[in-house]
PDB file of N, CA and C in Angstrom:
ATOM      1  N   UNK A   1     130.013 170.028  52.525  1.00  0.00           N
ATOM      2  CA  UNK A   1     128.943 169.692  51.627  1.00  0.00           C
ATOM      3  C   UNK A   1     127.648 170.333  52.108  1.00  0.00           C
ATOM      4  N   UNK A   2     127.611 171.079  51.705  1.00  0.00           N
ATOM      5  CA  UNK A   2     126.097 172.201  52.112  1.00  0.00           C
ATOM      6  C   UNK A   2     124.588 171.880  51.404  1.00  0.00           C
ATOM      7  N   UNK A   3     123.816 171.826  51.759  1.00  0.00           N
ATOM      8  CA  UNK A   3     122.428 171.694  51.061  1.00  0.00           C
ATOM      9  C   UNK A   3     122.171 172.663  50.516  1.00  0.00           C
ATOM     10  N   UNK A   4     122.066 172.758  49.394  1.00  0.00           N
ATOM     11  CA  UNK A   4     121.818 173.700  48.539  1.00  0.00           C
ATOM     12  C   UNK A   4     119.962 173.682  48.475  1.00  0.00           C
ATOM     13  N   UNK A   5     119.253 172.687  48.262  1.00  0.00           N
ATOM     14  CA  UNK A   5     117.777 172.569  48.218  1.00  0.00           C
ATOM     15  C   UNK A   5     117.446 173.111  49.378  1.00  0.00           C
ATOM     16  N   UNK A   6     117.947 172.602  50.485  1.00  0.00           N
ATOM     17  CA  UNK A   6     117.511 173.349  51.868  1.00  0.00           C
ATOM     18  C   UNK A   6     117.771 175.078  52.124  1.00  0.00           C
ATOM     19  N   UNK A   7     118.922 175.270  51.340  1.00  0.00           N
ATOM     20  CA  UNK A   7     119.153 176.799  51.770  1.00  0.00           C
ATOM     21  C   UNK A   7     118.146 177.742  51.230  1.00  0.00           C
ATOM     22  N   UNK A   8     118.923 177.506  49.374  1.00  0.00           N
ATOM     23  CA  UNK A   8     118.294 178.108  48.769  1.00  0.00           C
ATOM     24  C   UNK A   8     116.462 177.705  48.288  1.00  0.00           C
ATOM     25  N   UNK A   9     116.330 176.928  48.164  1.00  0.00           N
ATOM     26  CA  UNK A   9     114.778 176.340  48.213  1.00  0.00           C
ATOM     27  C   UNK A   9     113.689 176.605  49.513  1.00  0.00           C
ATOM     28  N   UNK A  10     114.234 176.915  50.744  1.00  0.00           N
ATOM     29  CA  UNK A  10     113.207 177.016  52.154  1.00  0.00           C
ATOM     30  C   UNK A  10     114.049 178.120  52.601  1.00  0.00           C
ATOM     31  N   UNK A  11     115.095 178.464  52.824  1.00  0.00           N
ATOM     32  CA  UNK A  11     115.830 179.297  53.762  1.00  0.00           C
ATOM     33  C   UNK A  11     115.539 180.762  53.131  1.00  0.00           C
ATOM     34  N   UNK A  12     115.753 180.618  51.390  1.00  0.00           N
ATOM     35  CA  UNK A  12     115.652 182.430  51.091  1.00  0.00           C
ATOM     36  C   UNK A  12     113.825 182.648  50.795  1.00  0.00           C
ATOM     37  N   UNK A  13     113.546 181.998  50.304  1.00  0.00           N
ATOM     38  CA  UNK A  13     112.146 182.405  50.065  1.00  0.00           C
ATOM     39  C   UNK A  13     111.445 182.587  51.462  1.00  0.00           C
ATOM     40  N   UNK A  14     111.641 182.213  52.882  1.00  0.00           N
ATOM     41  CA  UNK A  14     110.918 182.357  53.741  1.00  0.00           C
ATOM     42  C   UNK A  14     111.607 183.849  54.427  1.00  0.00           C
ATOM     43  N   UNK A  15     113.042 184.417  54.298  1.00  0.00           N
ATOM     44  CA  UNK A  15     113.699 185.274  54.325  1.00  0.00           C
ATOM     45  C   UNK A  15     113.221 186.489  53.855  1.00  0.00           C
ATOM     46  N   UNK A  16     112.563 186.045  52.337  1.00  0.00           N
ATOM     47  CA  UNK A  16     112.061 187.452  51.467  1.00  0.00           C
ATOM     48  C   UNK A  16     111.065 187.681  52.021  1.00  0.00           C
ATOM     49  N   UNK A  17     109.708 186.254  52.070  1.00  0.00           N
ATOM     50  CA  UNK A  17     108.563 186.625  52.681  1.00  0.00           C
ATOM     51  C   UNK A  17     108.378 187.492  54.058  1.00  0.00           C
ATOM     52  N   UNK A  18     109.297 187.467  54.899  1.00  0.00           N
ATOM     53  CA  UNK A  18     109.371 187.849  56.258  1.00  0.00           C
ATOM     54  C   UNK A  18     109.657 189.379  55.955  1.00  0.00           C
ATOM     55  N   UNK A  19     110.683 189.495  55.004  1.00  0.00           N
ATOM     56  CA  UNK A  19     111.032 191.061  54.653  1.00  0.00           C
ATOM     57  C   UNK A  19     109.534 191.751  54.002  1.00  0.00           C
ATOM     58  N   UNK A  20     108.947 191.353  53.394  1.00  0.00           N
ATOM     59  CA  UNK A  20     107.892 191.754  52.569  1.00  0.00           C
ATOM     60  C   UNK A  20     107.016 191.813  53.680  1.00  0.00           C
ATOM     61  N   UNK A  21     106.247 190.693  54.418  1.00  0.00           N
ATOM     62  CA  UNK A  21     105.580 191.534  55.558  1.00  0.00           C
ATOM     63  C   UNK A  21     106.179 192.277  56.532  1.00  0.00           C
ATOM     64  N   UNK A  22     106.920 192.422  56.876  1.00  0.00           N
ATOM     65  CA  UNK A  22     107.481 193.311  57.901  1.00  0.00           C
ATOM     66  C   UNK A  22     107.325 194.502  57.842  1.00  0.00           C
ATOM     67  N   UNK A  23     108.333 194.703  56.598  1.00  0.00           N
ATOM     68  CA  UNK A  23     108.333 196.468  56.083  1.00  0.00           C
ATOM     69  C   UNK A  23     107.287 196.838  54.905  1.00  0.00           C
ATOM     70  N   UNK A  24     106.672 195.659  54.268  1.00  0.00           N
ATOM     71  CA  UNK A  24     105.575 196.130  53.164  1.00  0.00           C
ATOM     72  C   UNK A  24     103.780 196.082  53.254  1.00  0.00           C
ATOM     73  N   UNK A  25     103.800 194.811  53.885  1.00  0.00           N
ATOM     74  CA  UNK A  25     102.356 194.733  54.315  1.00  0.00           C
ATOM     75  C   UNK A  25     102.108 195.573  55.695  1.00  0.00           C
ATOM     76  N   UNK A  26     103.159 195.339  56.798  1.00  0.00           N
ATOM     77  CA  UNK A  26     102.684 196.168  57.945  1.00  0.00           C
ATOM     78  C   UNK A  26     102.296 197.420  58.375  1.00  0.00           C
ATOM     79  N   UNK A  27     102.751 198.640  57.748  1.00  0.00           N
ATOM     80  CA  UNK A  27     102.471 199.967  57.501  1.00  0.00           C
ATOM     81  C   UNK A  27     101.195 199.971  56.555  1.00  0.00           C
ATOM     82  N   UNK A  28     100.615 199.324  55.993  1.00  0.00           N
ATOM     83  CA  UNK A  28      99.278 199.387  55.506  1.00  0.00           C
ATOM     84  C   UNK A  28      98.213 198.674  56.229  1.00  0.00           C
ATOM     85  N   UNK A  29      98.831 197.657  57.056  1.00  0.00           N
ATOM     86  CA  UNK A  29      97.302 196.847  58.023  1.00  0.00           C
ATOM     87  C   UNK A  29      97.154 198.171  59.386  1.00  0.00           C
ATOM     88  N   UNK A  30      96.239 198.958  59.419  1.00  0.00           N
ATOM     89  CA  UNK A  30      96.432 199.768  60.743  1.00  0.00           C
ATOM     90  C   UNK A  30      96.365 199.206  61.942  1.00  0.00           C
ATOM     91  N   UNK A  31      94.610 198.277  61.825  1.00  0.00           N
ATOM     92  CA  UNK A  31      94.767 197.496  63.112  1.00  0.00           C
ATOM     93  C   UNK A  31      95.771 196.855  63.476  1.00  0.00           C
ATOM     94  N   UNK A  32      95.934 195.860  62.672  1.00  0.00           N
ATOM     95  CA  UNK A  32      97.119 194.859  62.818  1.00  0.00           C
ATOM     96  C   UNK A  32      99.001 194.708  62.849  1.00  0.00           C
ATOM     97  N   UNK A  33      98.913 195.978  62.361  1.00  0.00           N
ATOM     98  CA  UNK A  33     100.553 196.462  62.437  1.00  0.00           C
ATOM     99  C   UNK A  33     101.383 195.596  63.471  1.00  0.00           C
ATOM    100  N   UNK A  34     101.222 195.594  64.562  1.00  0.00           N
ATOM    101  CA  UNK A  34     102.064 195.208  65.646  1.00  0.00           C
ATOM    102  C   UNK A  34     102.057 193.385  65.391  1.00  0.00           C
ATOM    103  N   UNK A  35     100.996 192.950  64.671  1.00  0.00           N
ATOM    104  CA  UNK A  35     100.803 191.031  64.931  1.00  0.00           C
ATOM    105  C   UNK A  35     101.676 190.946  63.587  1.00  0.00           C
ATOM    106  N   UNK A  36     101.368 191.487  62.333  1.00  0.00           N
ATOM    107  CA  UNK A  36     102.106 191.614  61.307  1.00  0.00           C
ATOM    108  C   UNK A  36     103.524 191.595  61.494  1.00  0.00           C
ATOM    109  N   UNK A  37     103.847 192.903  61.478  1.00  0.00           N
ATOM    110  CA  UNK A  37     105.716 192.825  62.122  1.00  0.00           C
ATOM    111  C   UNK A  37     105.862 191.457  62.803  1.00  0.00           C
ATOM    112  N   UNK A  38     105.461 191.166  63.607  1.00  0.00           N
ATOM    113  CA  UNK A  38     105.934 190.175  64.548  1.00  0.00           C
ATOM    114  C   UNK A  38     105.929 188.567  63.326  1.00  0.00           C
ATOM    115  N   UNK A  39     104.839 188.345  63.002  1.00  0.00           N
ATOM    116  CA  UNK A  39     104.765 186.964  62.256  1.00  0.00           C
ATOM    117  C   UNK A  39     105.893 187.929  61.127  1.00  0.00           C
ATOM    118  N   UNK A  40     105.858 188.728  60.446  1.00  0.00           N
ATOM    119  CA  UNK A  40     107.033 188.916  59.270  1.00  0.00           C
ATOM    120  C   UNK A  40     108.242 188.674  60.048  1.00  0.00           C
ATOM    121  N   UNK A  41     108.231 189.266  61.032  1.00  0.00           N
ATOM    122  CA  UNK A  41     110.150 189.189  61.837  1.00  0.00           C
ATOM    123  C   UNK A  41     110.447 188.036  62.207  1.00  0.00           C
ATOM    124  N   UNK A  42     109.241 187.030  62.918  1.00  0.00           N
ATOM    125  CA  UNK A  42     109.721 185.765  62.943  1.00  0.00           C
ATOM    126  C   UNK A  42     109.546 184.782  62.132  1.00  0.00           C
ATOM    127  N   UNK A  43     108.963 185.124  60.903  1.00  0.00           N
ATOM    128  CA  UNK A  43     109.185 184.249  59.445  1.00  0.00           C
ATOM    129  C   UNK A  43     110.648 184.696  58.957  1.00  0.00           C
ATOM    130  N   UNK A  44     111.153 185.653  58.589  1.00  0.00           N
ATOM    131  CA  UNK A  44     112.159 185.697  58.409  1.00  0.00           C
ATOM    132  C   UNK A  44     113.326 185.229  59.198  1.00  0.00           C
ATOM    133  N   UNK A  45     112.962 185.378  60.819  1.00  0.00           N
ATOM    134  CA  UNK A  45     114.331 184.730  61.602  1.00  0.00           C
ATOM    135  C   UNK A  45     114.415 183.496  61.593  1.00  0.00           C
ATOM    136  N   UNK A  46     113.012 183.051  61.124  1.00  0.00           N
ATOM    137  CA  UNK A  46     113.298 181.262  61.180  1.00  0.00           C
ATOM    138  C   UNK A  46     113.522 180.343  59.398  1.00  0.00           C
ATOM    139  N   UNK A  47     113.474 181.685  58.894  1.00  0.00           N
ATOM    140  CA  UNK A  47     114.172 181.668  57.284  1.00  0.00           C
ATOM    141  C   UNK A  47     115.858 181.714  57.527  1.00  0.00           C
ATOM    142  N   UNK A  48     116.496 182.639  58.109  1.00  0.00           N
ATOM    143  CA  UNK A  48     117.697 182.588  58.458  1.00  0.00           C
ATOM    144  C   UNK A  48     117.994 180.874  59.320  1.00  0.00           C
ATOM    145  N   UNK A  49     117.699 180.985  60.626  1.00  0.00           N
ATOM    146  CA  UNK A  49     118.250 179.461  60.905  1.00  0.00           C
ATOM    147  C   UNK A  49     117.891 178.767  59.753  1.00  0.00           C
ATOM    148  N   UNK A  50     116.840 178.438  59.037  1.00  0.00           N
ATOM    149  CA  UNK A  50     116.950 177.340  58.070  1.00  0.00           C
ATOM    150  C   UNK A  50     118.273 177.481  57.424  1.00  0.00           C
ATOM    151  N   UNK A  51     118.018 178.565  57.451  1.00  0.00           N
ATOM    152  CA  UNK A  51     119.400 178.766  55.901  1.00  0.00           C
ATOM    153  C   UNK A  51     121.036 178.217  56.245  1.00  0.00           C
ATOM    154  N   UNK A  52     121.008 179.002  57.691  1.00  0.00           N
ATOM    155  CA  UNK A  52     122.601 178.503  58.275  1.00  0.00           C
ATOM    156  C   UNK A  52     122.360 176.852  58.234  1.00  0.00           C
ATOM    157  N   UNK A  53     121.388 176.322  59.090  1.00  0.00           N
ATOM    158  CA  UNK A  53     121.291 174.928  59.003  1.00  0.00           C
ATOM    159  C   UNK A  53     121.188 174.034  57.742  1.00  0.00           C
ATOM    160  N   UNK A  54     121.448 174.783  56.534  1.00  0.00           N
ATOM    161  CA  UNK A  54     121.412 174.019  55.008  1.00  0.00           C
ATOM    162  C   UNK A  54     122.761 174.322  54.607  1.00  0.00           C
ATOM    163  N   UNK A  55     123.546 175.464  55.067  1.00  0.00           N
ATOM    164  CA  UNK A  55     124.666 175.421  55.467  1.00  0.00           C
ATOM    165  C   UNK A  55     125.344 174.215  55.770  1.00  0.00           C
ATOM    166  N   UNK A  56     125.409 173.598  56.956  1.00  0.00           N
ATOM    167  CA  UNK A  56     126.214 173.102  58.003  1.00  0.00           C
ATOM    168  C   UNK A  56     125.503 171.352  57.805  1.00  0.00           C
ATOM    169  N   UNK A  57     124.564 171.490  57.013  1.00  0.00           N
ATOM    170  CA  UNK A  57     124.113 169.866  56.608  1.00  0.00           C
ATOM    171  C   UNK A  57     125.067 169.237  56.330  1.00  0.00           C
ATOM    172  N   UNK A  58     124.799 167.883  55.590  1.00  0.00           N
ATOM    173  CA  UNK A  58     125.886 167.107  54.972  1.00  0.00           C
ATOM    174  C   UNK A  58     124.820 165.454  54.874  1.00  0.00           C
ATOM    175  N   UNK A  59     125.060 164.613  53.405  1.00  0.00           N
ATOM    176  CA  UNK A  59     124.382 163.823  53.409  1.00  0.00           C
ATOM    177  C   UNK A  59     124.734 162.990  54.096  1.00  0.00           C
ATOM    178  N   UNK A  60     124.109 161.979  54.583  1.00  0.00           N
ATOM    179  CA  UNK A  60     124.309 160.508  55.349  1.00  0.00           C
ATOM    180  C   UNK A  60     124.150 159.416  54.706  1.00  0.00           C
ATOM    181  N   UNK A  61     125.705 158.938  54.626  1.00  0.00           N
ATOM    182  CA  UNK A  61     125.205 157.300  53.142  1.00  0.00           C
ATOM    183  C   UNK A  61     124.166 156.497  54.045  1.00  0.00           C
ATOM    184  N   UNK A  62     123.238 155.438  53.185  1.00  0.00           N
ATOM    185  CA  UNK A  62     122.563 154.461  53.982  1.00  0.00           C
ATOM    186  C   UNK A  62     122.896 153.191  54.107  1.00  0.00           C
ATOM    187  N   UNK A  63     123.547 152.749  55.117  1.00  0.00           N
ATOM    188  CA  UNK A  63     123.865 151.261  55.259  1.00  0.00           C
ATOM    189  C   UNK A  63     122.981 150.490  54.330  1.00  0.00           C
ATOM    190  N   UNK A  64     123.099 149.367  53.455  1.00  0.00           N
ATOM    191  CA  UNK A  64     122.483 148.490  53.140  1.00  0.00           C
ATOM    192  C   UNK A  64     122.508 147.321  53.051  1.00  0.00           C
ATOM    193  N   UNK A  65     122.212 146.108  53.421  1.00  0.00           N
ATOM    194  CA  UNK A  65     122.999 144.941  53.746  1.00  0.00           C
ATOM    195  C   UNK A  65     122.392 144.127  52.537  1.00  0.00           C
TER     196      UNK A  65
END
């Protein structure tokens, strides 16, 4: 039972954003090239773990007495 809200809702959109600065905004900031790449590469790598981890979820019933 995979999270679908978690994958697709936080996991790809932070995935694209990371791709888009990496390879699109960074070759146009001159100063900043090197801080760019870096926040794009690690927005996207922490778009991927989200994603596996919406993967491998699963809901938890709630006890109720």
């Amino acid at each position: 039972m995979a999270s679908k809200q978690i994958s697709a809702g936080i996991g790809i959109p932070m995935i694209v954003v990371g791709v888009i600065l990496a390879f699109l905004v960074a070759p146009i900031q001159a100063n900043l090239k090197d801080t760019v790449e870096f926040v794009g590469s690690l927005i996207g790598i922490l778009g991927v773990i989200i994603f596996i981890v919406g993967l491998f979820s699963r809901k938890v019933t709630a006890i109720t007495s």
